[in-house]
N, C-alpha and C. Protein backbone atom coordinates (compact mmCIF):
# COMPACT_ATOMS: atom_id res chain seq x y z
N UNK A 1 -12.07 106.76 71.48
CA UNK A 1 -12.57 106.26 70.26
C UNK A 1 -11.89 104.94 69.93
N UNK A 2 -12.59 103.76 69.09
CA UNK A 2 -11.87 102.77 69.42
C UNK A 2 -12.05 102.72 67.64
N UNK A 3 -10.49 101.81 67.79
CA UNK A 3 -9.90 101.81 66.01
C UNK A 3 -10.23 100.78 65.65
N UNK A 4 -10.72 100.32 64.30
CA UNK A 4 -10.79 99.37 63.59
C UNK A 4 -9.69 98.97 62.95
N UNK A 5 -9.12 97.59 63.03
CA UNK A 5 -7.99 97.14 62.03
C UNK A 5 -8.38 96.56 61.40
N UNK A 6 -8.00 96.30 60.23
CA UNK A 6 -8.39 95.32 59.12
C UNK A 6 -7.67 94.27 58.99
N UNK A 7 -7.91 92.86 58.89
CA UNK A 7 -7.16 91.84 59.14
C UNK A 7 -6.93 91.23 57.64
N UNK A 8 -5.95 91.09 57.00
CA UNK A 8 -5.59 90.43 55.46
C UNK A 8 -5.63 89.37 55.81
N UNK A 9 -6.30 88.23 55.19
CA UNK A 9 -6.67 87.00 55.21
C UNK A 9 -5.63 86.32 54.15
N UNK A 10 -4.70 85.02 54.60
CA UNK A 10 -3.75 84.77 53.87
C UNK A 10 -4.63 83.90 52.44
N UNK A 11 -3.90 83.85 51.36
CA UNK A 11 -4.55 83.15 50.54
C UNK A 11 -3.76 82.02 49.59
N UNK A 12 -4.03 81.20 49.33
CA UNK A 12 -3.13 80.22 49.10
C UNK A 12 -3.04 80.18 47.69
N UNK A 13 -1.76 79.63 46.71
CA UNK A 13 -1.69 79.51 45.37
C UNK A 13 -1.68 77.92 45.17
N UNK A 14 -2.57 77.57 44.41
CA UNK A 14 -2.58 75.93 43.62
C UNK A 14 -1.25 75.63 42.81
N UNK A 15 0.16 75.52 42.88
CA UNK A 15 1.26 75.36 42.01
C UNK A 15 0.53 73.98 41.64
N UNK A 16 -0.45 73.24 41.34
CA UNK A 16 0.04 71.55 40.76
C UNK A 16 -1.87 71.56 40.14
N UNK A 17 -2.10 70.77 39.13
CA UNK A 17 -2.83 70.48 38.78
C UNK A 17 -3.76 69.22 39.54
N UNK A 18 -5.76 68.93 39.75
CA UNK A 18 -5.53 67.80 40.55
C UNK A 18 -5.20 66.64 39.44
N UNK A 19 -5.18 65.55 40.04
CA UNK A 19 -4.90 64.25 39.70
C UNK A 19 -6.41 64.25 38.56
N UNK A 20 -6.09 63.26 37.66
CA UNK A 20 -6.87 63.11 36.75
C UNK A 20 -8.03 61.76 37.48
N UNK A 21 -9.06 61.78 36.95
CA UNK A 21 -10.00 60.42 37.69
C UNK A 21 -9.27 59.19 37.32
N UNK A 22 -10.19 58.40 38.11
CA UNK A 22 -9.23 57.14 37.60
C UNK A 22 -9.88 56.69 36.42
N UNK A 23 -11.33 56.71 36.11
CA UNK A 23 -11.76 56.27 34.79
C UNK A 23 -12.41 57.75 34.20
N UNK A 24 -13.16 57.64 33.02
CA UNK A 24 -14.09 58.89 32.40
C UNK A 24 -15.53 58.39 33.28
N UNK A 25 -16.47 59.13 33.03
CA UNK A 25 -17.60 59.58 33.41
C UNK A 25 -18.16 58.50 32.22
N UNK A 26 -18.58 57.78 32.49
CA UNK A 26 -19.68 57.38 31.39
C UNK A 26 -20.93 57.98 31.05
N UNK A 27 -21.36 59.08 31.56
CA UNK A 27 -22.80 60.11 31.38
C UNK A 27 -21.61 60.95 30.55
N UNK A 28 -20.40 60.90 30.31
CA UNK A 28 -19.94 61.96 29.48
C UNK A 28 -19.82 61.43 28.12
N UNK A 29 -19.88 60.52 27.99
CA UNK A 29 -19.12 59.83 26.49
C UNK A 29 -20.30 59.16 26.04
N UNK A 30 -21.60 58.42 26.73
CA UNK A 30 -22.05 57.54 26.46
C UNK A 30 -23.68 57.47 26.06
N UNK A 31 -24.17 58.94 25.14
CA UNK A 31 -25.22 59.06 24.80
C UNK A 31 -25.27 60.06 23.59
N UNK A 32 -25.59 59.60 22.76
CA UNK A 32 -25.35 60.76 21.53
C UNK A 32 -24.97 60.37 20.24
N UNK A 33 -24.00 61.01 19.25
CA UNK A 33 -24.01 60.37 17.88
C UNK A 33 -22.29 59.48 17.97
N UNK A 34 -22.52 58.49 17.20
CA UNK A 34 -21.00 57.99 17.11
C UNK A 34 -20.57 57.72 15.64
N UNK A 35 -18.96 57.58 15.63
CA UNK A 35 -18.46 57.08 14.24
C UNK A 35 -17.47 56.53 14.98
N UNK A 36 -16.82 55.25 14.18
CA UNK A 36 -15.80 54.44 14.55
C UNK A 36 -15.19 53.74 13.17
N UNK A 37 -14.09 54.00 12.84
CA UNK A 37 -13.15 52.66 11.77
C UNK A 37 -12.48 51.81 12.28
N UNK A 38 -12.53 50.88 11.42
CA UNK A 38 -12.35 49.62 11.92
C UNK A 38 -11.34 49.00 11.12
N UNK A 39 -10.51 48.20 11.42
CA UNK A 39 -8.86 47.26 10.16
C UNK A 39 -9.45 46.18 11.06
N UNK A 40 -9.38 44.91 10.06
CA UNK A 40 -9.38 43.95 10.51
C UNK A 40 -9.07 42.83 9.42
N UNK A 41 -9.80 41.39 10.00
CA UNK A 41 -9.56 40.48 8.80
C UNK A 41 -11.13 39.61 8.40
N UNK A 42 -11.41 39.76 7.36
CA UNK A 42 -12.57 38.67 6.94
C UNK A 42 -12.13 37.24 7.00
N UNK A 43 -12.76 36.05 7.60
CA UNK A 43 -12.51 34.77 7.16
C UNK A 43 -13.83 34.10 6.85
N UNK A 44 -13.88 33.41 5.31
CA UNK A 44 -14.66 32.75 5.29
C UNK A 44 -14.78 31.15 5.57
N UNK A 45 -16.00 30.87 5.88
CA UNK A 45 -16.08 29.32 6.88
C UNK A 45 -16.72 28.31 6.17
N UNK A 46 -16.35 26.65 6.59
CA UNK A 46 -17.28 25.95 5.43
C UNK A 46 -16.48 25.73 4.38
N UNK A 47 -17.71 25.57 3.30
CA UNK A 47 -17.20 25.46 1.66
C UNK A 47 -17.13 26.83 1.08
N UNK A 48 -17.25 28.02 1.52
CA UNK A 48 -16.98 29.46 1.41
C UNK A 48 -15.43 29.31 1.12
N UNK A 49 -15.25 28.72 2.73
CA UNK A 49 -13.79 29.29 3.44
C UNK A 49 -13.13 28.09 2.36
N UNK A 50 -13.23 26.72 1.74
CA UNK A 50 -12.38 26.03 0.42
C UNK A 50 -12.07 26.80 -0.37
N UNK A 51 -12.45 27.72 -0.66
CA UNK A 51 -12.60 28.40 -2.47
C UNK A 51 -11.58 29.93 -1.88
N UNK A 52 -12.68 30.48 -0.44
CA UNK A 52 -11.81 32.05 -0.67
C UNK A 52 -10.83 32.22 0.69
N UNK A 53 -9.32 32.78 0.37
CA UNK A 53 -8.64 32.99 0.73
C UNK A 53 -8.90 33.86 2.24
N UNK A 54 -8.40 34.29 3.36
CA UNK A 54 -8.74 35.22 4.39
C UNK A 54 -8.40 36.40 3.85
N UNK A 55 -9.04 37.33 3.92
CA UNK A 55 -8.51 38.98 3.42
C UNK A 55 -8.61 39.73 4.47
N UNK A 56 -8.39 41.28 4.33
CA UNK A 56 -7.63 42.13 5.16
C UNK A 56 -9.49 42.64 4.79
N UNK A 57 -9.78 43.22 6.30
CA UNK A 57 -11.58 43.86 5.99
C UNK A 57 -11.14 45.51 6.29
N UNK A 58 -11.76 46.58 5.80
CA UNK A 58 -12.01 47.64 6.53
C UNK A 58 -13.94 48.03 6.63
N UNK A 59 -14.25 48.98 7.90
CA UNK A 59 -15.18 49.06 8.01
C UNK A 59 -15.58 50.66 8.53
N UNK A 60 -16.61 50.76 8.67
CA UNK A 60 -17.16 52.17 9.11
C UNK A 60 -18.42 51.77 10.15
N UNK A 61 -18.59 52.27 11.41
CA UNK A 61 -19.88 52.28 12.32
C UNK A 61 -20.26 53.37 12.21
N UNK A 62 -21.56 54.28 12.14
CA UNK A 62 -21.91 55.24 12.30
C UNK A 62 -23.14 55.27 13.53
N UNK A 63 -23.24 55.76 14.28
CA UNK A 63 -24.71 55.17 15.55
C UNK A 63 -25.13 56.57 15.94
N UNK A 64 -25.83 55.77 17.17
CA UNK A 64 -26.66 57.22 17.92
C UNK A 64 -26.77 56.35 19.34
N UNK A 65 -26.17 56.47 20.36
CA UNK A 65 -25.84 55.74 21.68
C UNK A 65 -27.43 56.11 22.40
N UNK A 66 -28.63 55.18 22.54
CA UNK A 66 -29.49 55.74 22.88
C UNK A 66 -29.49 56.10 24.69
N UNK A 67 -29.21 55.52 24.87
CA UNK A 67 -28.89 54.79 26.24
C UNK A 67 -27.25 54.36 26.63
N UNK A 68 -27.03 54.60 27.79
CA UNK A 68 -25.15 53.88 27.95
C UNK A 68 -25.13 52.61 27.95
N UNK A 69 -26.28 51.46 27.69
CA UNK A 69 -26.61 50.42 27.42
C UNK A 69 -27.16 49.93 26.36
N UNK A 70 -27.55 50.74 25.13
CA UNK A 70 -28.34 50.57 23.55
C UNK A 70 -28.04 51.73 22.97
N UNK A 71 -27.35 50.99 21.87
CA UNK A 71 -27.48 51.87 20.38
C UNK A 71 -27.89 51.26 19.17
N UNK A 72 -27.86 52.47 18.75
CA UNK A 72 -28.32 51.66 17.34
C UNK A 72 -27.17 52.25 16.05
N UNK A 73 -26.97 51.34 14.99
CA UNK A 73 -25.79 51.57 14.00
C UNK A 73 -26.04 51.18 12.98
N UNK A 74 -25.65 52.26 11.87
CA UNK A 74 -25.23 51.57 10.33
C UNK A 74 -23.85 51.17 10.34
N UNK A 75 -23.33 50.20 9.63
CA UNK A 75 -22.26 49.33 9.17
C UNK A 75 -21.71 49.21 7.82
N UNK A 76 -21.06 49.29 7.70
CA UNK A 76 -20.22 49.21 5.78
C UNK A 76 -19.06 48.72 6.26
N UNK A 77 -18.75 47.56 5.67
CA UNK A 77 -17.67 47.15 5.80
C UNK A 77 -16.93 46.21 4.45
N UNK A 78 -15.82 46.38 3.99
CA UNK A 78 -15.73 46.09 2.58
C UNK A 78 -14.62 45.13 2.52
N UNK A 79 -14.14 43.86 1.97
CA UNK A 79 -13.37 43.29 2.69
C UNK A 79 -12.86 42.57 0.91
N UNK A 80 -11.46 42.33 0.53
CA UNK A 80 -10.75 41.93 -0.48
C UNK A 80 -9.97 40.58 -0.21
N UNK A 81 -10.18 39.07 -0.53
CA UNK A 81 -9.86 38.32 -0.86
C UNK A 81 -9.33 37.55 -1.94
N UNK A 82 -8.49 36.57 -1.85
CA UNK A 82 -8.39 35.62 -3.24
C UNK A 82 -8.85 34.90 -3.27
N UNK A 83 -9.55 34.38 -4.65
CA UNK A 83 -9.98 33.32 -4.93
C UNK A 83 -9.67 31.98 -5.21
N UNK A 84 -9.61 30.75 -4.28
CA UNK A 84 -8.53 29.55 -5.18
C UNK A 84 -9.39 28.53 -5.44
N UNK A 85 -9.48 29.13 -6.80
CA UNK A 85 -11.01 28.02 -7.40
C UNK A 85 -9.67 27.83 -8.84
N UNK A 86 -10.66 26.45 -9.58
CA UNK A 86 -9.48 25.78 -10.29
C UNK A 86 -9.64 26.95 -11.95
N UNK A 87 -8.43 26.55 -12.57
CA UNK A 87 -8.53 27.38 -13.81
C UNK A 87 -9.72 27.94 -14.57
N UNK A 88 -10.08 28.48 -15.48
CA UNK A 88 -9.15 29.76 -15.70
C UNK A 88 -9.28 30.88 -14.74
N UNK A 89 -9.63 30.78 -13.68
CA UNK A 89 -9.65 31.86 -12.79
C UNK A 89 -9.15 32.03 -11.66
N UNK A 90 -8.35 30.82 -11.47
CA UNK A 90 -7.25 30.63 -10.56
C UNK A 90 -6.51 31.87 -9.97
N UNK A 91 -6.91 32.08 -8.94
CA UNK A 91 -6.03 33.21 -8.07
C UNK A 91 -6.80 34.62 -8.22
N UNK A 92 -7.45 34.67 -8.50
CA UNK A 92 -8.39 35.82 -8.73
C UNK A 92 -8.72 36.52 -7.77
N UNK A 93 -8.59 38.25 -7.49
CA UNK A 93 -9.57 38.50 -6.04
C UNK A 93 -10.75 39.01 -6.46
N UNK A 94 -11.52 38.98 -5.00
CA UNK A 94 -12.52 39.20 -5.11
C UNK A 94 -12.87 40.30 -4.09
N UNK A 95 -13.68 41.34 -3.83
CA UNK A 95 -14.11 42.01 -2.88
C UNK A 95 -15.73 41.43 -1.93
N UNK A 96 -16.15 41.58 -0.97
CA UNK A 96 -16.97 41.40 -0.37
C UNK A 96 -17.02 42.35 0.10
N UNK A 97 -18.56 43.08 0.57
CA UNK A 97 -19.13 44.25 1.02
C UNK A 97 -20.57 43.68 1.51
N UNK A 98 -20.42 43.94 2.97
CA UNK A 98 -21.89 44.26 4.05
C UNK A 98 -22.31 45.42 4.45
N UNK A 99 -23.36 45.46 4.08
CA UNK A 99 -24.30 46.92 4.40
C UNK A 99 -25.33 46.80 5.13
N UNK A 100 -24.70 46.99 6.56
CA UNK A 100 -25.73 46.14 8.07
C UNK A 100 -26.60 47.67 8.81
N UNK A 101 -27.53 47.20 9.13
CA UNK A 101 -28.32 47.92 10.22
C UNK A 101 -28.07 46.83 11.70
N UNK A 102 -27.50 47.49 13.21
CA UNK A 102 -27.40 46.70 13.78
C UNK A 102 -28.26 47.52 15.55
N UNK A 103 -27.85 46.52 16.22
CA UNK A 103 -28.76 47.44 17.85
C UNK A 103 -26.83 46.60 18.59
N UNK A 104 -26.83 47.78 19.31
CA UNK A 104 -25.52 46.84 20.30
C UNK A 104 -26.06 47.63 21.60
N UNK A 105 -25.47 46.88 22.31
CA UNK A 105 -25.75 46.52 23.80
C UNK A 105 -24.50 46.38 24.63
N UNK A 106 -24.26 47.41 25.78
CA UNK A 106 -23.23 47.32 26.38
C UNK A 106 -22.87 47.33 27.78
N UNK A 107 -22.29 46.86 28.35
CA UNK A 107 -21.76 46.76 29.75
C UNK A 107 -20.61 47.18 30.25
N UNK A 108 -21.04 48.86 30.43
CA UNK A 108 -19.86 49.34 31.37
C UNK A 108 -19.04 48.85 32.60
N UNK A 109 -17.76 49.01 32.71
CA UNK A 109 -17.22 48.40 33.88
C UNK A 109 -15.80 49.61 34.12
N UNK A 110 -16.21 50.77 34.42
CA UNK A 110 -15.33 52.17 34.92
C UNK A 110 -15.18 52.74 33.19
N UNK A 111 -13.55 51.96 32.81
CA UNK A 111 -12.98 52.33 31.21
C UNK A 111 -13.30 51.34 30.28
N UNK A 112 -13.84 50.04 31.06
CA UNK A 112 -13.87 49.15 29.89
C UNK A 112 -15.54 49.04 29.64
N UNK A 113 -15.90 48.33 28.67
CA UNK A 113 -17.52 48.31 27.98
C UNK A 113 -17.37 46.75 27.65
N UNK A 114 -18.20 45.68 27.59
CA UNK A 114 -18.14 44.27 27.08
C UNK A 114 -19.20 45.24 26.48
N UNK A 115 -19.31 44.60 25.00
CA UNK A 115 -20.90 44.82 24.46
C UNK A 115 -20.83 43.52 23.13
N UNK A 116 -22.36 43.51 22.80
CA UNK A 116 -22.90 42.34 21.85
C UNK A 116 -23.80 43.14 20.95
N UNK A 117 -22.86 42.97 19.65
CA UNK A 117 -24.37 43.71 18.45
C UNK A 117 -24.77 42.63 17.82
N UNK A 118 -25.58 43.24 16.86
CA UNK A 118 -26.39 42.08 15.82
C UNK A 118 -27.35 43.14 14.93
N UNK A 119 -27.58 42.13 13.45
CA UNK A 119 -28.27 43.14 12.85
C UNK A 119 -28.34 41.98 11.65
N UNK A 120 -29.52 42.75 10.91
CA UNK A 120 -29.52 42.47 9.55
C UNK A 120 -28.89 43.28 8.23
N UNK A 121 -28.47 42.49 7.44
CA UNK A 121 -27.19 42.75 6.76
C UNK A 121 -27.37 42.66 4.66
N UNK A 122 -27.17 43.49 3.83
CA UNK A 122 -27.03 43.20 2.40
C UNK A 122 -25.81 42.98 2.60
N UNK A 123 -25.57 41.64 2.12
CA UNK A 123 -23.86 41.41 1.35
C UNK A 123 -23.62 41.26 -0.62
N UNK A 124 -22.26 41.69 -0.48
CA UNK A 124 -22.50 41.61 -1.98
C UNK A 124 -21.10 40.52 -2.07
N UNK A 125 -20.45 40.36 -3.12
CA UNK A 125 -19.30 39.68 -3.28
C UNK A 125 -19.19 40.15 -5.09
N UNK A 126 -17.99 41.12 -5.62
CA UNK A 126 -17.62 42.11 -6.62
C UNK A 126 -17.77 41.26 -8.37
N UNK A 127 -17.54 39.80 -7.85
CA UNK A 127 -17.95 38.99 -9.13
C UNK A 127 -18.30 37.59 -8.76
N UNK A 128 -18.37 36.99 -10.07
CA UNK A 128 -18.71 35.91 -9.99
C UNK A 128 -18.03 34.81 -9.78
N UNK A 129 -17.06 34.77 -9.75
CA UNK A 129 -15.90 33.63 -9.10
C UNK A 129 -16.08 32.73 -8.24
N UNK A 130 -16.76 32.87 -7.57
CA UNK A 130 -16.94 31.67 -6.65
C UNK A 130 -18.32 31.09 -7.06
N UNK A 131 -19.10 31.46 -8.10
CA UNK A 131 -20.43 30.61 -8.93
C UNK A 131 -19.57 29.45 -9.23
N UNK A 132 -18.35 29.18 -10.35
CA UNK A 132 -17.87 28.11 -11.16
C UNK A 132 -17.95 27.02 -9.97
N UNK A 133 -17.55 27.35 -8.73
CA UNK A 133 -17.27 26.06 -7.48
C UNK A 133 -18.79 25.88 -6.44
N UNK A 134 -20.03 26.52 -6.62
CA UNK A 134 -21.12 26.14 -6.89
C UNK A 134 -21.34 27.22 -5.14
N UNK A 135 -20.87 28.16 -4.89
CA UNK A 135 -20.88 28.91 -3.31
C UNK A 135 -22.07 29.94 -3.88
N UNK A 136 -21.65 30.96 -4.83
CA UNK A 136 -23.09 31.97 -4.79
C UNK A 136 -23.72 31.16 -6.59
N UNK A 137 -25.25 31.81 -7.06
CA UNK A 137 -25.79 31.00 -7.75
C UNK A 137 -26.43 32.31 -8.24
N UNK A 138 -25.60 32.70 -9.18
CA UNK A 138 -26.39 33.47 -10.19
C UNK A 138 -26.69 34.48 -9.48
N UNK A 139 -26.54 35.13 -8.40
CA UNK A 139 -26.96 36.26 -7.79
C UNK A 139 -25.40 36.82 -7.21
N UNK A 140 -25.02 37.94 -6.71
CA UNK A 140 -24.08 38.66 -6.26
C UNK A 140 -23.90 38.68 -4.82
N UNK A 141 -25.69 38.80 -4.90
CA UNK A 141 -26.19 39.59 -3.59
C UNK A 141 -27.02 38.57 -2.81
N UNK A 142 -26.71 38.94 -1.64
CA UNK A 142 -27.53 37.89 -0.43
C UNK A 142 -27.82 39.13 0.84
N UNK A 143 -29.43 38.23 1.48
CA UNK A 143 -29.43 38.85 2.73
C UNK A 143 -28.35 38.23 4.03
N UNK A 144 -28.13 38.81 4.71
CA UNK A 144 -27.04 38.29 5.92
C UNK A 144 -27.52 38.67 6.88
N UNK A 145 -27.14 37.55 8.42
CA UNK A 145 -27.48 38.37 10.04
C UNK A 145 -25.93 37.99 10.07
N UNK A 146 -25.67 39.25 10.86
CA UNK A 146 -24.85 39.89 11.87
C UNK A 146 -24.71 39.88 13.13
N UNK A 147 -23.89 38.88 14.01
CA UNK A 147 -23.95 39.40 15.62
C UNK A 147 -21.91 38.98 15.53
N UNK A 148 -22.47 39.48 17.05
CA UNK A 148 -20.82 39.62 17.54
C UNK A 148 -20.57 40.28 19.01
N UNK A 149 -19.66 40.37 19.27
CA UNK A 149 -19.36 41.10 20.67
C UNK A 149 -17.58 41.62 20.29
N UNK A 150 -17.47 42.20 21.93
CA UNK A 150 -16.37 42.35 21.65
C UNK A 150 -15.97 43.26 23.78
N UNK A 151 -15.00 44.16 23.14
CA UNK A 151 -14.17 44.80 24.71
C UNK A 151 -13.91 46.18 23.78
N UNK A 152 -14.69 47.56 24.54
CA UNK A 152 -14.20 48.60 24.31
C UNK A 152 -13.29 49.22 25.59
N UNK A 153 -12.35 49.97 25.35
CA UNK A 153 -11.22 50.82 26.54
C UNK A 153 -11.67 51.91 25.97
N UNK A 154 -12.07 53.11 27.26
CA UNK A 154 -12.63 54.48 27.13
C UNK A 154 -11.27 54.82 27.53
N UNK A 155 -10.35 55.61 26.56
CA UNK A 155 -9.32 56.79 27.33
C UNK A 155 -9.61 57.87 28.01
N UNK A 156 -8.95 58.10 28.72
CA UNK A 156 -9.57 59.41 29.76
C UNK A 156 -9.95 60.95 28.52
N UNK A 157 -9.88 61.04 27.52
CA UNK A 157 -10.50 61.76 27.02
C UNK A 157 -11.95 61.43 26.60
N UNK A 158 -12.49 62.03 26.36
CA UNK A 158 -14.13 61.54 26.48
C UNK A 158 -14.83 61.20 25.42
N UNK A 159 -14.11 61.46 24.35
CA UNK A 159 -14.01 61.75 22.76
C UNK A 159 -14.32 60.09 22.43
N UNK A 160 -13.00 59.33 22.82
CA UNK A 160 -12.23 58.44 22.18
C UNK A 160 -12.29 57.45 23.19
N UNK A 161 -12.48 56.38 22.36
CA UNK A 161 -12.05 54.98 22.92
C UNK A 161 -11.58 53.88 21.52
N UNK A 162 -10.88 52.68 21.90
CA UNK A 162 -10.39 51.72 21.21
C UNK A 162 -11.25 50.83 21.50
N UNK A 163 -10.62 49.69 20.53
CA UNK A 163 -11.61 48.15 21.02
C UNK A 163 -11.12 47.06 20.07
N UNK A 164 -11.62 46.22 20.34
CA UNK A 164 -11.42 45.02 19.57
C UNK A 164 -13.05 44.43 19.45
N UNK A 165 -13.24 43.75 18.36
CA UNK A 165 -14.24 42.93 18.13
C UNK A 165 -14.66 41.95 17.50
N UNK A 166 -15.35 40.93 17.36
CA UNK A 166 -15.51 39.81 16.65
C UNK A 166 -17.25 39.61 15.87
N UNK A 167 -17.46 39.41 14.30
CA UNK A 167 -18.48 39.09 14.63
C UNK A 167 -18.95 38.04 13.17
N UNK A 168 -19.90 37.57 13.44
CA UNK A 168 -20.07 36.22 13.15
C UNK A 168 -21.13 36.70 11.68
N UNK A 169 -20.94 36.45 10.67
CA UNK A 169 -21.79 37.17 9.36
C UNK A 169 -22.53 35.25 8.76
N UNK A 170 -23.40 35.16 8.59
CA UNK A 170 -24.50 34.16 7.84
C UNK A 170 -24.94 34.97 6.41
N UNK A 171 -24.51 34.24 5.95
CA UNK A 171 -24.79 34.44 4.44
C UNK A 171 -26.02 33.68 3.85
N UNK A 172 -27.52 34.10 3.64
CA UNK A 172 -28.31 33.32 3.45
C UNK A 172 -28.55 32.64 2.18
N UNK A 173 -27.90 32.90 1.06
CA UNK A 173 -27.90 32.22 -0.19
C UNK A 173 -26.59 31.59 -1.10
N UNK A 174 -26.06 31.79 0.10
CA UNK A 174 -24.56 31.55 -0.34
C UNK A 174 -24.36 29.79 -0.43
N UNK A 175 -24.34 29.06 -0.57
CA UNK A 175 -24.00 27.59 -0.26
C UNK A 175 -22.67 27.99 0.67
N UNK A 176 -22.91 27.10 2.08
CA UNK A 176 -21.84 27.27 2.88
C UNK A 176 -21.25 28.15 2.90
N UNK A 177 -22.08 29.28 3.18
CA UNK A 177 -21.99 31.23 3.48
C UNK A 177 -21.86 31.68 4.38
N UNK A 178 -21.10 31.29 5.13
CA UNK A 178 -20.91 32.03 6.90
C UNK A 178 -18.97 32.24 6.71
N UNK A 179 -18.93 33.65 7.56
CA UNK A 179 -17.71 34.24 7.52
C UNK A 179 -17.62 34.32 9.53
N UNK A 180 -16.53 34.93 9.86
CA UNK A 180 -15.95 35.72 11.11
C UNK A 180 -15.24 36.97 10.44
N UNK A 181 -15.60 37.94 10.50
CA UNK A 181 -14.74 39.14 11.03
C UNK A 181 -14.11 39.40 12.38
N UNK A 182 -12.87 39.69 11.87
CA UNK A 182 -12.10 40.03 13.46
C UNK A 182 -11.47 41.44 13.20
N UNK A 183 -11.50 42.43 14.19
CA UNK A 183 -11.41 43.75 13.80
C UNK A 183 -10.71 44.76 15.43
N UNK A 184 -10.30 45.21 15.07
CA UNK A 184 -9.55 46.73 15.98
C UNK A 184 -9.99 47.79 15.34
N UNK A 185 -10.35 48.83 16.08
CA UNK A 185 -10.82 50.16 15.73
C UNK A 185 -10.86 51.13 16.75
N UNK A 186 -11.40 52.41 16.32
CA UNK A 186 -11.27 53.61 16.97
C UNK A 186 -12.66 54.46 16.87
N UNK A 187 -12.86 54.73 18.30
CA UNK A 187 -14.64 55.60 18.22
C UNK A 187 -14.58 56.59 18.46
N UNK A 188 -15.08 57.53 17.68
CA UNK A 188 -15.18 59.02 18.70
C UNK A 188 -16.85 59.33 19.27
N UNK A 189 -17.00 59.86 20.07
CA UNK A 189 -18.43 59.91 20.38
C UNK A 189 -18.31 61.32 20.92
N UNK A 190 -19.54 62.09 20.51
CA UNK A 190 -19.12 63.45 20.38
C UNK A 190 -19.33 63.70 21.54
């Protein structure tokens, strides 16, 4: 009669985790809803930029990444300056607030993204202070376009990335109404 042995097959233990990728997946991060805040600085340009001081901006993006190359975004961004227009209102601040609809457009490259938005924009400015030196005219409120670009870094979590950005605001009723925002922020994308 002939015996069967059974042979135990050795089996190996993983002691080490693998290596992490070298970049994220962009099909992981790069379609869906987003929010991002933003610190930065408002400067106004022109005969704007005579009268108001540079201020410190904060902002909010909210989107929907349609594509890893197009999204689309709401914008709020609210930004506090001084005013140096001549007496009696000398030194005065003022707030400015844009309330943009924008499309951005981006170019992956592994962790990094170049992208370019733009949009149309309500701006407001909190008073009238800069009427006396002849910049807004009896109104608060103006329509504005919006573009800009900038450099996003995807961290290897899939969540989150940083960035920097720049973007260029036209003020259409403003006498000599054009600003730059310059800004750093943080995105999560779900």
């Amino acid at each position: 009669m002939l015996s069967t042995v059974k042979v135990r097959t050795a089996e190996a233990q993983v002691i080490a985790e693998p290596a992490p990728p070298p970049w994220p997946d962009p099909k992981k991060f790069a379609k869906g809803p987003f929010a991002s805040g933003e610190v930065g600085a408002l400067v106004y340009l022109g005969r704007a930029g005579r009268y108001a001081d540079p201020g410190v901006a904060f902002g909010v993006r909210l989107g929907y990444d349609l594509f890893r190359w197009l999204a689309v975004q709401a914008h709020v961004m609210g930004a506090s300056s001084d005013a140096t227009t001549p007496p009696p209102t000398f030194g005065q601040s003022f707030q400015t607030y844009l309330y943009a609809g924008e499309l951005r457009f981006s170019l992956q490259l592994h962790r990094f993204a170049l992208f370019a938005e733009g949009g149309a924009a309500l701006a407001q400015v909190s008073t009238n202070v800069l009427e006396q030196v002849g910049v807004t005219h009896g109104s608060n409120f103006t329509f504005a376009v919006v573009g800009g670009g900038g450099l996003d870094y995807h961290t290897l979590n899939r969540h989150f990335s940083v960035g920097l950005g720049a973007d260029y605001v036209w003020l259409a009723s403003f006498t000599g109404g054009h600003a730059l925002s310059f800004d750093v922020y943080l995105r999560y994308t779900r």
